[in-house]
Structures are given as structure tokens and as C-alpha cells.
C-alpha atoms as a PDB file:
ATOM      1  CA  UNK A   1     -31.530   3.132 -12.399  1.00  0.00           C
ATOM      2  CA  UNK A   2     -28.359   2.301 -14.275  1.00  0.00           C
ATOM      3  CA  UNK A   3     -27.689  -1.319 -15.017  1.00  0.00           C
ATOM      4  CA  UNK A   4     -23.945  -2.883 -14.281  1.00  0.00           C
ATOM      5  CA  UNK A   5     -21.936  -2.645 -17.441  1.00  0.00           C
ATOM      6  CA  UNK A   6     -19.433  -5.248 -18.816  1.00  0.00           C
ATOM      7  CA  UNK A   7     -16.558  -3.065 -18.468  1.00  0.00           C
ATOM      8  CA  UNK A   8     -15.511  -2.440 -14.625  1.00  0.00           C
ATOM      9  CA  UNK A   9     -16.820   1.194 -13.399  1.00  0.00           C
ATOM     10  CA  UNK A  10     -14.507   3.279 -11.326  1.00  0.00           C
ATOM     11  CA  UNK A  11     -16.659   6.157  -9.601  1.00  0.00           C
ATOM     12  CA  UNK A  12     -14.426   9.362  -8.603  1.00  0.00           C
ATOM     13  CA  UNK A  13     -16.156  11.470  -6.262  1.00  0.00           C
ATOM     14  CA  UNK A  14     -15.300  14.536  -5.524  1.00  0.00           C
ATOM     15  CA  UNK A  15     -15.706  17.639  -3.038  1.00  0.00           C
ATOM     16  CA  UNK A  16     -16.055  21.069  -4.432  1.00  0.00           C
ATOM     17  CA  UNK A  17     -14.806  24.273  -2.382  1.00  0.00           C
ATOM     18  CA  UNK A  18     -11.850  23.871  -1.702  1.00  0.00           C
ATOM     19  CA  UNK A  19     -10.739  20.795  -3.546  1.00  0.00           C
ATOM     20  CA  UNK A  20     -11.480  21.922  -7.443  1.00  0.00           C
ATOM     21  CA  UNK A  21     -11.678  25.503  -6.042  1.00  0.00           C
ATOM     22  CA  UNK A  22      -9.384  27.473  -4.549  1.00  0.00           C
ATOM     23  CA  UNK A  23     -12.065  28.948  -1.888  1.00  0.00           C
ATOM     24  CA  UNK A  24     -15.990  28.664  -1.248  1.00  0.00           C
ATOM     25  CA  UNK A  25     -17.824  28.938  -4.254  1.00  0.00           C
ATOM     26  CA  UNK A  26     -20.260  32.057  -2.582  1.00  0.00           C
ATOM     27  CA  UNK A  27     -16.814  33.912  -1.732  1.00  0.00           C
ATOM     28  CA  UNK A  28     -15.997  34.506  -4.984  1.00  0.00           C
ATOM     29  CA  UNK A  29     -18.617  37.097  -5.830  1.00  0.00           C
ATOM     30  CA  UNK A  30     -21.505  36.526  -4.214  1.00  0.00           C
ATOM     31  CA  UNK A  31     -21.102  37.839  -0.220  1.00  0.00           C
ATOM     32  CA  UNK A  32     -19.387  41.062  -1.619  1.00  0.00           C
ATOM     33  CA  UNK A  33     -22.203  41.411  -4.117  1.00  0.00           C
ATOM     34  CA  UNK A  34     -24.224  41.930  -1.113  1.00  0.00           C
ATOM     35  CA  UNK A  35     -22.159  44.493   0.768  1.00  0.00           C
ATOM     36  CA  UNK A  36     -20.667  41.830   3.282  1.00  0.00           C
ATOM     37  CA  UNK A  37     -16.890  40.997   4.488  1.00  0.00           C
ATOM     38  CA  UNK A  38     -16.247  37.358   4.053  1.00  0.00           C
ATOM     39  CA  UNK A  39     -15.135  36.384   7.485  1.00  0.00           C
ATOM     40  CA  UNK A  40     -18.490  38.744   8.492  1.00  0.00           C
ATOM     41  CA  UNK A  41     -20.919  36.505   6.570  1.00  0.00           C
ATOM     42  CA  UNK A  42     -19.606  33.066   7.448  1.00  0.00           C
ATOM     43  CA  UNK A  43     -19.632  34.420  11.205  1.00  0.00           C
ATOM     44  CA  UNK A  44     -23.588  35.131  11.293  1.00  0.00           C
ATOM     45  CA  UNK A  45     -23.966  32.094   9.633  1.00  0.00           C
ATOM     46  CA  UNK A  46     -22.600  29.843  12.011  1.00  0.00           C
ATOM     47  CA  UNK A  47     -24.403  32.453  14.810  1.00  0.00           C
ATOM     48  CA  UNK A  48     -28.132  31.843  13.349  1.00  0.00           C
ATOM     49  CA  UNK A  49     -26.919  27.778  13.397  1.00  0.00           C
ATOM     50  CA  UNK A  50     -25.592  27.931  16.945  1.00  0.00           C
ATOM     51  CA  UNK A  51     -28.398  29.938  18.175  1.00  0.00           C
ATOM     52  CA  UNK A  52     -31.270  27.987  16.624  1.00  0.00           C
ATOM     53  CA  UNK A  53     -30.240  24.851  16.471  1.00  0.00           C
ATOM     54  CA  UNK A  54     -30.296  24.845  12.866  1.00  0.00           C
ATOM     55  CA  UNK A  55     -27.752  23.240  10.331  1.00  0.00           C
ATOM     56  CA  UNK A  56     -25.352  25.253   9.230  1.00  0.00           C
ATOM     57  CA  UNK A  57     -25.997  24.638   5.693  1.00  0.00           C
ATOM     58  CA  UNK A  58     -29.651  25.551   6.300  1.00  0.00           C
ATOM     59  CA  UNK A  59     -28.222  28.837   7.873  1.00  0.00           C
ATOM     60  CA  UNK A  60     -26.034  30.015   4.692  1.00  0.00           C
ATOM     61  CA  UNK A  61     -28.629  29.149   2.548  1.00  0.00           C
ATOM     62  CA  UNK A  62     -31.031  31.297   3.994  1.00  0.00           C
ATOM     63  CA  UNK A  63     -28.728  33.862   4.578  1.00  0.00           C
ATOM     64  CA  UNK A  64     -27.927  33.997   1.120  1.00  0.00           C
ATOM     65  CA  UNK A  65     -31.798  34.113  -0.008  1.00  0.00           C
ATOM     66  CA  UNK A  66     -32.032  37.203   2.856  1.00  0.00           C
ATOM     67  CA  UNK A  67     -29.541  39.330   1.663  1.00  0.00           C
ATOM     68  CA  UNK A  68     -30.081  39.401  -1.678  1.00  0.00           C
ATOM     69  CA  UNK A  69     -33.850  40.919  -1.111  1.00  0.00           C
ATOM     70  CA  UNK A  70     -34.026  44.368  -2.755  1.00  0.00           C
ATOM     71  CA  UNK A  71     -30.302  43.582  -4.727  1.00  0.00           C
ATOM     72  CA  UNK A  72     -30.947  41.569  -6.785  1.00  0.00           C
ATOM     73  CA  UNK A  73     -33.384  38.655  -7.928  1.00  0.00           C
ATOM     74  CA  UNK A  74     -32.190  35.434  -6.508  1.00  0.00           C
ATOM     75  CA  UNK A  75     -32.626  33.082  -9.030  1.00  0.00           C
ATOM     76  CA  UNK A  76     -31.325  29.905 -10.664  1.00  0.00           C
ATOM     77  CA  UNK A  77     -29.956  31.629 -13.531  1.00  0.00           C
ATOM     78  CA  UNK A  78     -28.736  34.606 -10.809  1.00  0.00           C
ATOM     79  CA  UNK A  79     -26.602  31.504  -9.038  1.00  0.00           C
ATOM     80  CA  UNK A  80     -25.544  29.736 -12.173  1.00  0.00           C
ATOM     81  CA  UNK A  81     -23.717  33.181 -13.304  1.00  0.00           C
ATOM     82  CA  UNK A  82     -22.092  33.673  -9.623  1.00  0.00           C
ATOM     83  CA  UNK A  83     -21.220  29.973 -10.639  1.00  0.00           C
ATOM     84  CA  UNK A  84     -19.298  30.954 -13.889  1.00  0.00           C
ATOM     85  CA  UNK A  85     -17.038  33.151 -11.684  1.00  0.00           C
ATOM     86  CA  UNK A  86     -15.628  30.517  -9.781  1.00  0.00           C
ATOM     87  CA  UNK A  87     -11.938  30.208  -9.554  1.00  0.00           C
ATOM     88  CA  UNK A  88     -10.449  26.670 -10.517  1.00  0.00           C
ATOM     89  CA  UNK A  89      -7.307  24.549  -9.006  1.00  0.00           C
ATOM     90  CA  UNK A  90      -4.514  24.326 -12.472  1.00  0.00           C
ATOM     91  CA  UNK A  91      -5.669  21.809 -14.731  1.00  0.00           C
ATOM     92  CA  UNK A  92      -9.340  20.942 -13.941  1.00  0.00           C
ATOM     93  CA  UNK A  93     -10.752  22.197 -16.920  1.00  0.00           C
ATOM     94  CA  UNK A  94      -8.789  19.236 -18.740  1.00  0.00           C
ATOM     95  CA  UNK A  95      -9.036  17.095 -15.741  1.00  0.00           C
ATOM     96  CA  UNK A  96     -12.037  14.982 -16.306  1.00  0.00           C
ATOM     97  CA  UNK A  97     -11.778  14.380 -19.702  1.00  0.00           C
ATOM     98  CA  UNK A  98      -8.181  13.082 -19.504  1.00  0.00           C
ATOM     99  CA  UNK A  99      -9.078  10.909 -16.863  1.00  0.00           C
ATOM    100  CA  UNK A 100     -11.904   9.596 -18.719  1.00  0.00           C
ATOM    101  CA  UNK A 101      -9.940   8.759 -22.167  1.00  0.00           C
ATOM    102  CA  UNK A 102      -7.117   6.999 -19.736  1.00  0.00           C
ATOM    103  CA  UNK A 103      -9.774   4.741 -18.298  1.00  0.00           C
ATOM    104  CA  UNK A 104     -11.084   4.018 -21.758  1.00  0.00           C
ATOM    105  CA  UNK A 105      -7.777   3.543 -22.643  1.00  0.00           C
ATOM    106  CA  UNK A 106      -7.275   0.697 -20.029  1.00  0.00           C
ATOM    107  CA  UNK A 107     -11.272  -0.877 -20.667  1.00  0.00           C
ATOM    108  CA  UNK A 108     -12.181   1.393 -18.018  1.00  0.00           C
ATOM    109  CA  UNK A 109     -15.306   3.501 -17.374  1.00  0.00           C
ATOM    110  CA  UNK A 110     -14.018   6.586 -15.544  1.00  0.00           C
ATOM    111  CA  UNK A 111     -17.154   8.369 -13.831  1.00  0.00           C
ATOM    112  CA  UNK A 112     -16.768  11.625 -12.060  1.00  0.00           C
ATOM    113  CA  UNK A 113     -19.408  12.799  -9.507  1.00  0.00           C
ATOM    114  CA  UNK A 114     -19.579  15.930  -7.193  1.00  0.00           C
ATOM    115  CA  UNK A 115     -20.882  15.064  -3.971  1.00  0.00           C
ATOM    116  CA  UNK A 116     -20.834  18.635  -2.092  1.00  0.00           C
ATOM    117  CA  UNK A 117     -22.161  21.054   0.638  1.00  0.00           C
ATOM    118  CA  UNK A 118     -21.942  23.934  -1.629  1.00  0.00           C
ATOM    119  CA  UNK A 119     -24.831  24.592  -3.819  1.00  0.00           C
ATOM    120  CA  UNK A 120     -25.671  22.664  -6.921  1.00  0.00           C
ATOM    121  CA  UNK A 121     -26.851  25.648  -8.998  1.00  0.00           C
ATOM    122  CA  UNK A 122     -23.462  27.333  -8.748  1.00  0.00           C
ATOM    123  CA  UNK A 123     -21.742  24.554  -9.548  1.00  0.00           C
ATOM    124  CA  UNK A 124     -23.405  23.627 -12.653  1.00  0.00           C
ATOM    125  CA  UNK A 125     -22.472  27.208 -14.235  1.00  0.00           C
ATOM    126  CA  UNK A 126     -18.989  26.793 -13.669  1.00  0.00           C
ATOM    127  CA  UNK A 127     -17.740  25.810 -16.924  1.00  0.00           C
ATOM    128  CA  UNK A 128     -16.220  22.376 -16.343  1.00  0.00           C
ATOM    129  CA  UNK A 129     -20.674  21.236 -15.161  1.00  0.00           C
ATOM    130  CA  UNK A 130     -21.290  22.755 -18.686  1.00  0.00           C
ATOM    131  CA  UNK A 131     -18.919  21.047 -20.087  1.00  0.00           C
ATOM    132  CA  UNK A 132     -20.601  17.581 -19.058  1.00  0.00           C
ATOM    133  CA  UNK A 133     -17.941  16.390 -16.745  1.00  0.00           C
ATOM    134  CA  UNK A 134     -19.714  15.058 -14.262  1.00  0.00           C
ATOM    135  CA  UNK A 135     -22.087  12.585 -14.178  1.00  0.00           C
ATOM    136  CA  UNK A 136     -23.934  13.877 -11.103  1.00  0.00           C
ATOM    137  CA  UNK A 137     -23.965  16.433  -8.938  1.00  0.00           C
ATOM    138  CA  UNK A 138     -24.863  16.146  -5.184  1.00  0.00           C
ATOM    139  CA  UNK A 139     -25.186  19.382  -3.820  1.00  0.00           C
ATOM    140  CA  UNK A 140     -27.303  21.914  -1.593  1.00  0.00           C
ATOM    141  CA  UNK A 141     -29.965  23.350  -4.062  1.00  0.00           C
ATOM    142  CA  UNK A 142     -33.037  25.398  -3.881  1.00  0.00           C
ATOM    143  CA  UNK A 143     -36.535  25.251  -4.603  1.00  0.00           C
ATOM    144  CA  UNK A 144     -37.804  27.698  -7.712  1.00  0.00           C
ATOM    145  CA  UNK A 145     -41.198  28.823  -8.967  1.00  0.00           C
ATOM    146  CA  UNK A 146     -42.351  28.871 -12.260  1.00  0.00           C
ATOM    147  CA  UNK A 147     -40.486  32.349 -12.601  1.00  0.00           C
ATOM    148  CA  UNK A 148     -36.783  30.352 -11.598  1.00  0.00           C
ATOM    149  CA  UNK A 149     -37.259  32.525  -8.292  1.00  0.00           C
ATOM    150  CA  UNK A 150     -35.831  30.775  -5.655  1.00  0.00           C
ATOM    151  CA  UNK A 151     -38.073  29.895  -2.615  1.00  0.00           C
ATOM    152  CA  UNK A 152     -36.714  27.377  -0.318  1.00  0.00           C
ATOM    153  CA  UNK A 153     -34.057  25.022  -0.021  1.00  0.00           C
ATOM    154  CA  UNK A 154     -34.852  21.598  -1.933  1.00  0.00           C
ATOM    155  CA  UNK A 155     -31.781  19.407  -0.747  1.00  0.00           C
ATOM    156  CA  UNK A 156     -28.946  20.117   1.805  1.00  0.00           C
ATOM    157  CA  UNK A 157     -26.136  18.194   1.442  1.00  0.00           C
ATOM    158  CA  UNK A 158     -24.229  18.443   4.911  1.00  0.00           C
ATOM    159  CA  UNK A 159     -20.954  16.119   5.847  1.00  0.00           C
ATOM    160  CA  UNK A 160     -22.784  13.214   7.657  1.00  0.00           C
ATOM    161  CA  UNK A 161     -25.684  12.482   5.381  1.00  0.00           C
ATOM    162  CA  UNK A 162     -22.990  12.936   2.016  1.00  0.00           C
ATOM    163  CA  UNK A 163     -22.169   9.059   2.557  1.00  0.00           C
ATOM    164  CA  UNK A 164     -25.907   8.535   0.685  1.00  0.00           C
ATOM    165  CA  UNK A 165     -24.404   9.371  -2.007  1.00  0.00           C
ATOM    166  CA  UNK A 166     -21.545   7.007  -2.166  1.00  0.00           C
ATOM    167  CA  UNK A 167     -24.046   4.191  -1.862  1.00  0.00           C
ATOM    168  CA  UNK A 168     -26.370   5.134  -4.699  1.00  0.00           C
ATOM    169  CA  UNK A 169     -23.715   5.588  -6.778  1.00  0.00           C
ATOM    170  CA  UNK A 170     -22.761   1.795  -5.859  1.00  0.00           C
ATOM    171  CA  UNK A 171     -26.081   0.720  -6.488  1.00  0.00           C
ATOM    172  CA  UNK A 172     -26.734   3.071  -9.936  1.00  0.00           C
ATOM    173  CA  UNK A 173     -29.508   4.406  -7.751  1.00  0.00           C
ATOM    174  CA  UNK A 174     -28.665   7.794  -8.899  1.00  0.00           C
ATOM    175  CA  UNK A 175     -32.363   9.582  -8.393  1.00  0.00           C
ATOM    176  CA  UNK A 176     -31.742  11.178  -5.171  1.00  0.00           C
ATOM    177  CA  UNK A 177     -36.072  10.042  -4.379  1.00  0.00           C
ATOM    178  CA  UNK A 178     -35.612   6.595  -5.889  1.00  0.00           C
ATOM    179  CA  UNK A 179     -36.001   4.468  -2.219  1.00  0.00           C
ATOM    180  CA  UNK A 180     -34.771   1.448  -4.261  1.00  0.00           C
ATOM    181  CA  UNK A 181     -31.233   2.632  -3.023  1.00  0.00           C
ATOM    182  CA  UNK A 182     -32.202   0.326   0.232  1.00  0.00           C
ATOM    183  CA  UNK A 183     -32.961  -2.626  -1.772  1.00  0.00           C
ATOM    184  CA  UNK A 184     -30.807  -5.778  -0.532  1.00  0.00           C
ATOM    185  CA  UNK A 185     -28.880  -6.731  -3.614  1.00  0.00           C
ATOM    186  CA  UNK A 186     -25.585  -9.043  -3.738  1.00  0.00           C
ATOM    187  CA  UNK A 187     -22.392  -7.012  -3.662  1.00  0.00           C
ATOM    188  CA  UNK A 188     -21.509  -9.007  -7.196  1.00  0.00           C
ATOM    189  CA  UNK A 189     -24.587  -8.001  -8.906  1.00  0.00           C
ATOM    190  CA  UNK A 190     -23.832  -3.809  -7.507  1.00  0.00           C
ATOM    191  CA  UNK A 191     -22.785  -1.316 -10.511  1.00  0.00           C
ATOM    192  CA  UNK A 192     -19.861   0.146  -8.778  1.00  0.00           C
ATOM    193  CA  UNK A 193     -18.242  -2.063  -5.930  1.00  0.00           C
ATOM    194  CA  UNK A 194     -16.419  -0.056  -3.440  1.00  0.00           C
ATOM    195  CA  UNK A 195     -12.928  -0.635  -4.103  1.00  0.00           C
ATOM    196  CA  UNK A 196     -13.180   0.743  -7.090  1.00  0.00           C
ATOM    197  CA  UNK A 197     -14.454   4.343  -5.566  1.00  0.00           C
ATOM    198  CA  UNK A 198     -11.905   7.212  -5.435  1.00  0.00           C
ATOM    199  CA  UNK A 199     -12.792  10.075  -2.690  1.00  0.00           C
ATOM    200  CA  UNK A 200     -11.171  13.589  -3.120  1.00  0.00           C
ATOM    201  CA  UNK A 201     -11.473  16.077  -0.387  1.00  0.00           C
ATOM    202  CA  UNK A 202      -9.623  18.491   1.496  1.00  0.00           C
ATOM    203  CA  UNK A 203     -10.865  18.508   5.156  1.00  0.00           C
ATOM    204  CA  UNK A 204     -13.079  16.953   7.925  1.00  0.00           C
ATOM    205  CA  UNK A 205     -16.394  17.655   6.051  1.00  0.00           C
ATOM    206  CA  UNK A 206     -15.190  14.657   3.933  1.00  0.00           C
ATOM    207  CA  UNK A 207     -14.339  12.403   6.611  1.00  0.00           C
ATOM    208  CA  UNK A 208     -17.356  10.166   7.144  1.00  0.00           C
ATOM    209  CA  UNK A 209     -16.921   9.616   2.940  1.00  0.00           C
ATOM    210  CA  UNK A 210     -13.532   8.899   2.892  1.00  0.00           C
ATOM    211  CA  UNK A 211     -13.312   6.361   6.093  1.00  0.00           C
ATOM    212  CA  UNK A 212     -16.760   4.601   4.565  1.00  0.00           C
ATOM    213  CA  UNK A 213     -14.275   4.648   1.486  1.00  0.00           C
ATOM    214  CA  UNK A 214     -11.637   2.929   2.613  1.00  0.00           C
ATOM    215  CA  UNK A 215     -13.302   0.693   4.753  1.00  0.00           C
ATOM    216  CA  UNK A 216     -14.341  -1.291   1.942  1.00  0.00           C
ATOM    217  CA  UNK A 217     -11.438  -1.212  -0.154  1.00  0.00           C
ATOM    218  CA  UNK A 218     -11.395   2.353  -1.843  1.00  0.00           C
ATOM    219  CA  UNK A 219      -9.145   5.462  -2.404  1.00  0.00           C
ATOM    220  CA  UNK A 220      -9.558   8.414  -0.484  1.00  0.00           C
ATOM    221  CA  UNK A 221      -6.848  11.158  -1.423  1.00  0.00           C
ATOM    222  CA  UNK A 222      -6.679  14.438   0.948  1.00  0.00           C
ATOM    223  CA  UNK A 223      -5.593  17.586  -1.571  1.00  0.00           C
ATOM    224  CA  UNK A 224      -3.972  20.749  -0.312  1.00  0.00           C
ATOM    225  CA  UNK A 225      -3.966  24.163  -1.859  1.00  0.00           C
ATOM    226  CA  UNK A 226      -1.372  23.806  -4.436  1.00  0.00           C
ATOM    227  CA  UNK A 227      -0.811  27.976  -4.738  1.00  0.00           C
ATOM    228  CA  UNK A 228       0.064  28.099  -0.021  1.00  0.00           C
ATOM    229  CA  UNK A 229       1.228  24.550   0.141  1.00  0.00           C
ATOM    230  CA  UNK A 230      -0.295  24.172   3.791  1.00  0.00           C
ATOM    231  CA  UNK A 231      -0.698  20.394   4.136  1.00  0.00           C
ATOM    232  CA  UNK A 232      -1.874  20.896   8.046  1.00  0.00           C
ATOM    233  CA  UNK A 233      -5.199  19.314   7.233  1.00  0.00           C
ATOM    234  CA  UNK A 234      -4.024  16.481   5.064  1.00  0.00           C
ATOM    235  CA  UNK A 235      -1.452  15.782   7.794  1.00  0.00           C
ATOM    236  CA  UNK A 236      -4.152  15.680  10.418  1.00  0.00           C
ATOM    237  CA  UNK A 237      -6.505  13.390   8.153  1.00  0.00           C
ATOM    238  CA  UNK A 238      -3.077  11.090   7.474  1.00  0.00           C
ATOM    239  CA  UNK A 239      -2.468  10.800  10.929  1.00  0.00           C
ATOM    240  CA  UNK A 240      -6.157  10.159  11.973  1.00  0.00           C
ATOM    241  CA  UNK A 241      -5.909   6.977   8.988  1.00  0.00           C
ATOM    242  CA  UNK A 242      -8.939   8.932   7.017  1.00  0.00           C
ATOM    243  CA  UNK A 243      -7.010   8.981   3.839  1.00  0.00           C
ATOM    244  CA  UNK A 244      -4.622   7.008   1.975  1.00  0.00           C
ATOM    245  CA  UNK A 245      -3.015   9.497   0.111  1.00  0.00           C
ATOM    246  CA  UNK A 246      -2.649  13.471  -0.511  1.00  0.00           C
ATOM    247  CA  UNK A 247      -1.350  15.237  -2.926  1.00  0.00           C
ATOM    248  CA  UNK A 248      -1.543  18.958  -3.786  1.00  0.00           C
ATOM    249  CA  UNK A 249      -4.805  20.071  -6.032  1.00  0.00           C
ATOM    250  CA  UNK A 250      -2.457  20.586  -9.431  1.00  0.00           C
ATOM    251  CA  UNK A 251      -4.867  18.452 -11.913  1.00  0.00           C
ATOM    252  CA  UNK A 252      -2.193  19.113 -14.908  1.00  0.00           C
ATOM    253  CA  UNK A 253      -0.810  16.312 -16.964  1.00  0.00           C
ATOM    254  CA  UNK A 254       1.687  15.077 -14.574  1.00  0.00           C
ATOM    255  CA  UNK A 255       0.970  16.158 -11.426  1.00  0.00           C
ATOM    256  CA  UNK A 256       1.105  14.265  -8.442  1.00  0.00           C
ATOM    257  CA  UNK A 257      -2.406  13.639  -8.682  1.00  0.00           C
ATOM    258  CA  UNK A 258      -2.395  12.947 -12.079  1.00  0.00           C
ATOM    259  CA  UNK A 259      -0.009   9.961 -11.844  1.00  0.00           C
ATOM    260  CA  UNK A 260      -1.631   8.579  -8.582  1.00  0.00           C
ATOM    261  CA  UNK A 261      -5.217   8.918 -10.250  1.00  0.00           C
ATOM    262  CA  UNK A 262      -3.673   6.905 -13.171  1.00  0.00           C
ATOM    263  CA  UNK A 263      -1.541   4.096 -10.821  1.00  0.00           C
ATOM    264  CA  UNK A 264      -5.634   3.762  -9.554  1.00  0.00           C
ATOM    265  CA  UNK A 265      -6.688   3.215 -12.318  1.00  0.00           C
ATOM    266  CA  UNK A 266      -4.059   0.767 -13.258  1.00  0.00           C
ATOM    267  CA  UNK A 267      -4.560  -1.175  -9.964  1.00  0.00           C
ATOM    268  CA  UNK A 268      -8.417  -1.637 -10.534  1.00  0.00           C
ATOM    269  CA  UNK A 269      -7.901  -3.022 -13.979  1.00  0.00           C
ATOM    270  CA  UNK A 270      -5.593  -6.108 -12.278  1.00  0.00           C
ATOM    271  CA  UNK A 271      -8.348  -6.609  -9.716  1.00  0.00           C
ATOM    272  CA  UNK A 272     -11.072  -6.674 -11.645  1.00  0.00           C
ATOM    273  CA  UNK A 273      -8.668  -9.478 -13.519  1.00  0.00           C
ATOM    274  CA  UNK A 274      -8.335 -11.035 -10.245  1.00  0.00           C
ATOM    275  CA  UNK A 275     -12.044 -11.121  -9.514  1.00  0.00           C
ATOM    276  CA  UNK A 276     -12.976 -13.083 -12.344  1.00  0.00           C
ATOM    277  CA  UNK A 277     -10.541 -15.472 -11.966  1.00  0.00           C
ATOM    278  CA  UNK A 278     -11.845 -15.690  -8.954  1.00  0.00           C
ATOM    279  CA  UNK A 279     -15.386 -15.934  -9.667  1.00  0.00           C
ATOM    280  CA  UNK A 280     -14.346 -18.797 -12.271  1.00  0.00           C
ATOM    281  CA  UNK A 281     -12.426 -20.930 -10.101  1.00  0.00           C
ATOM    282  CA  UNK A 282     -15.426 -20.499  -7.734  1.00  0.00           C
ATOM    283  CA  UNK A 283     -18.151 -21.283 -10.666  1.00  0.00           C
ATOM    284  CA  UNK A 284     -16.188 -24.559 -11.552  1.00  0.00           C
ATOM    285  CA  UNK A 285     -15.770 -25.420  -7.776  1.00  0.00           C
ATOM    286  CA  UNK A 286     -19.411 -25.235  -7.510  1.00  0.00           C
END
């Protein structure tokens, strides 16, 4: 369990395919590797869900573990190399680390965590999880055996049961089997308080995380592809009041996104001022 640290916390969370990436993280080498057309695989997917009532996630997964018999060995280290393929949005190999230093600049702690449908092994070989930017990952993973074969799925991270996530991060419950996450604990005494969370996504999958988000005092910021410029989901998820803001997914020094990260940033370290005033005035009132 982490403990609460003197120095405010602000927690960015953030989705994966299609937000750091320019398109699903098994679309960029994997389906082909197994002799399918993208729209194909994705299509039989959401079939075997449909048809047996399963969740979709469950579906791709197993699909994936299917299709590679008598290809290739499925494994952890098989996925983490697909992983090292994946495409990035400009500037998020330097992202997280210039977001970090700015926080420190400011007495910040700038956390980054990847809270995502996608799967977890593919994500940590792309070279910004190598890296060490992120101080979690949440994300659809497999079971292995002692030979890293994978077996069955060990965690499926869909878009209604991501908002776990958010609150174990609030807590510092980070162990994903640690039940202490439903522990009553005062909202002063809680690691990360929720207006100092920042949710980045692109579509509905995010939704339930970025309205839980902003309903107690957060940032959720809708990103569009930055190479098309089609802002038709961002404008839907404006409209619909799930996000605050949206910029395109350019995470270069001076980007949009860049200077509204930084503005958050900014704003967090004159409420945190504010709370202890306020928690002062209240002490003496006591």
C-alpha cells in the first residue's frame, strides 16, 4: 500500500489504443502475423461475444491465443515484442518524463498510470513501459506457465469495471488483490484525492472514468488523432458533458496538451494551498 506523501500527488491516467497510439495495439503486427484482415478479425470477435454472451475482451483474447496455434508460440515474451512495434502519437516518448520534472518543478508528484482494455504484456514492451514511465499498468493480461506459455486470461480490463482502478489509485491500493481498496478511510487521510486526477481518453470506452472523474472535481481531456484531425468523438463526449477538455494527441513541448497538462498542474498547486488554509482555519476553529 503506498502511504500519502507530504507533497500533493497528481495521478494522470491514461488510455492506451488510440490515445498514446495511433491504432489498437494487436493491429500493428499481430492480426496480419496470423494471416487475418483487420476489419476481418475485430468482426469475429465481436461475433463469438454476441453469440455467446461473452465479453468482448474475453473474445479477442481468446481469439488471439487461437490463432496463433501452429504459428507461432504465444508467449509473454512473443507479446512483449508485438509490443515493441507499436506506433506512438508525436512526443510520448518525452511525454512522461517532462511532465514529471514540471510537477517536481512546482512541489508536485506527477504519477502516470495506464488503465486499459488492451493487453498489459504488449504494453510493457513498448519502449516508453521500459522506460519506467508509468507507475502502473491496468490492462487485460494472461495467465503463463512456468515455460512463459500463455494459458488463460488472468485480468480483463473492460470499460465499466476500469473505474476500480481510479479508486485504488486514490487509496494507494495499487495491488489489483489487495481487498483493502474497500476500506472506509476519510477523504483527507486518501493518497490521491480526486481533483487532483487527470483522465485521457479518446472515446466511450473511457466514459464511466472520465464522468466518475469529474464528478469529484477532476480533469478528463478527450484526444483526437492528431495525423486525420477527426474530433467527431471528442465533440460527442463535449456535448454529452463527459469531458472538460480535448485536445489533439501531439504530446510535444508545446502542444495543446502540453500547455493544458501544465495549466493542471498549476491549478492543483493553488488548491492544495487553498486546502490547507483551509484545514488551518478549521483546526483553530476547533
Amino acid at each position: 500500500m503506498e502511504k500519502k506523501t507530504e507533497q500533493p500527488v497528481v495521478a494522470i491516467c491514461y488510455d492506451f489504443d488510440k490515445t498514446l497510439s495511433p491504432d489498437d495495439m494487436q493491429a500493428q503486427g499481430y492480426i496480419q502475423s496470423v494471416g487475418f484482415d483487420v476489419p476481418k478479425f475485430w468482426s469475429d470477435c465481436a461475433y463469438m461475444a454476441k453469440e455467446n454472451d461473452m465479453d468482448q475482451n474475453l473474445a479477442y483474447m481468446y481469439k488471439m491465443l487461437e490463432e496463433s496455434k501452429g504459428k507461432f508460440v504465444f508467449s509473454k515474451e512473443t507479446l512483449q515484442d508485438y509490443g515493441s512495434r507499436v506506433q506512438l502519437f508525436p512526443g510520448v516518448e518525452e511525454w512522461f518524463d517532462r511532465i514529471k520534472k514540471y510537477g517536481e518543478e512546482k512541489g508536485i508528484i506527477v504519477e502516470h498510470y495506464i488503465i486499459s482494455s488492451g493487453l498489459k504484456e504488449m504494453i510493457e514492451g513498448t519502449s516508453v513501459a521500459k522506460a519506467g514511465a508509468f507507475k502502473k499498468i491496468y490492462a487485460s493480461s494472461f495467465y503463463f506457465d512456468e515455460d512463459g506459455v500463455a494459458k488463460w486470461p488472468a485480468q480483463v480490463v473492460n470499460y465499466t469495471n476500469k473505474t476500480q482502478f481510479l479508486f485504488r489509485i486514490e487509496k494507494g491500493v495499487l495491488d489489483i488483490n489487495d481487498p483493502a481498496v474497500n476500506d472506509n478511510s476519510p477523504i483527507e487521510d486518501r493518497r490521491v484525492p480526486f481533483r487532483n486526477f487527470v483522465y485521457i481518453g479518446d472515446s466511450d470506452t473511457d466514459v464511466p472514468c472520465m464522468r466518475l472523474v469529474n464528478a469529484y472535481g477532476g480533469h478528463s481531456i478527450g484526444v483526437y488523432n492528431v495525423n486525420t484531425g477527426d474530433k467527431t468523438k471528442v465533440y460527442k463526449m463535449m456535448d454529452e458533458n463527459r469531458i472538460r477538455y480535448y485536445a489533439p494527441s501531439d504530446y510535444r513541448e508545446g502542444s495543446e496538451l502540453d500547455v493544458l497538462i501544465k495549466c493542471i498542474i498549476d491549478r492543483t498547486v493553488a488548491n492544495e494551498k487553498l486546502e490547507k488554509i483551509h484545514k488551518n482555519n478549521q483546526n483553530i476553529a476547533e
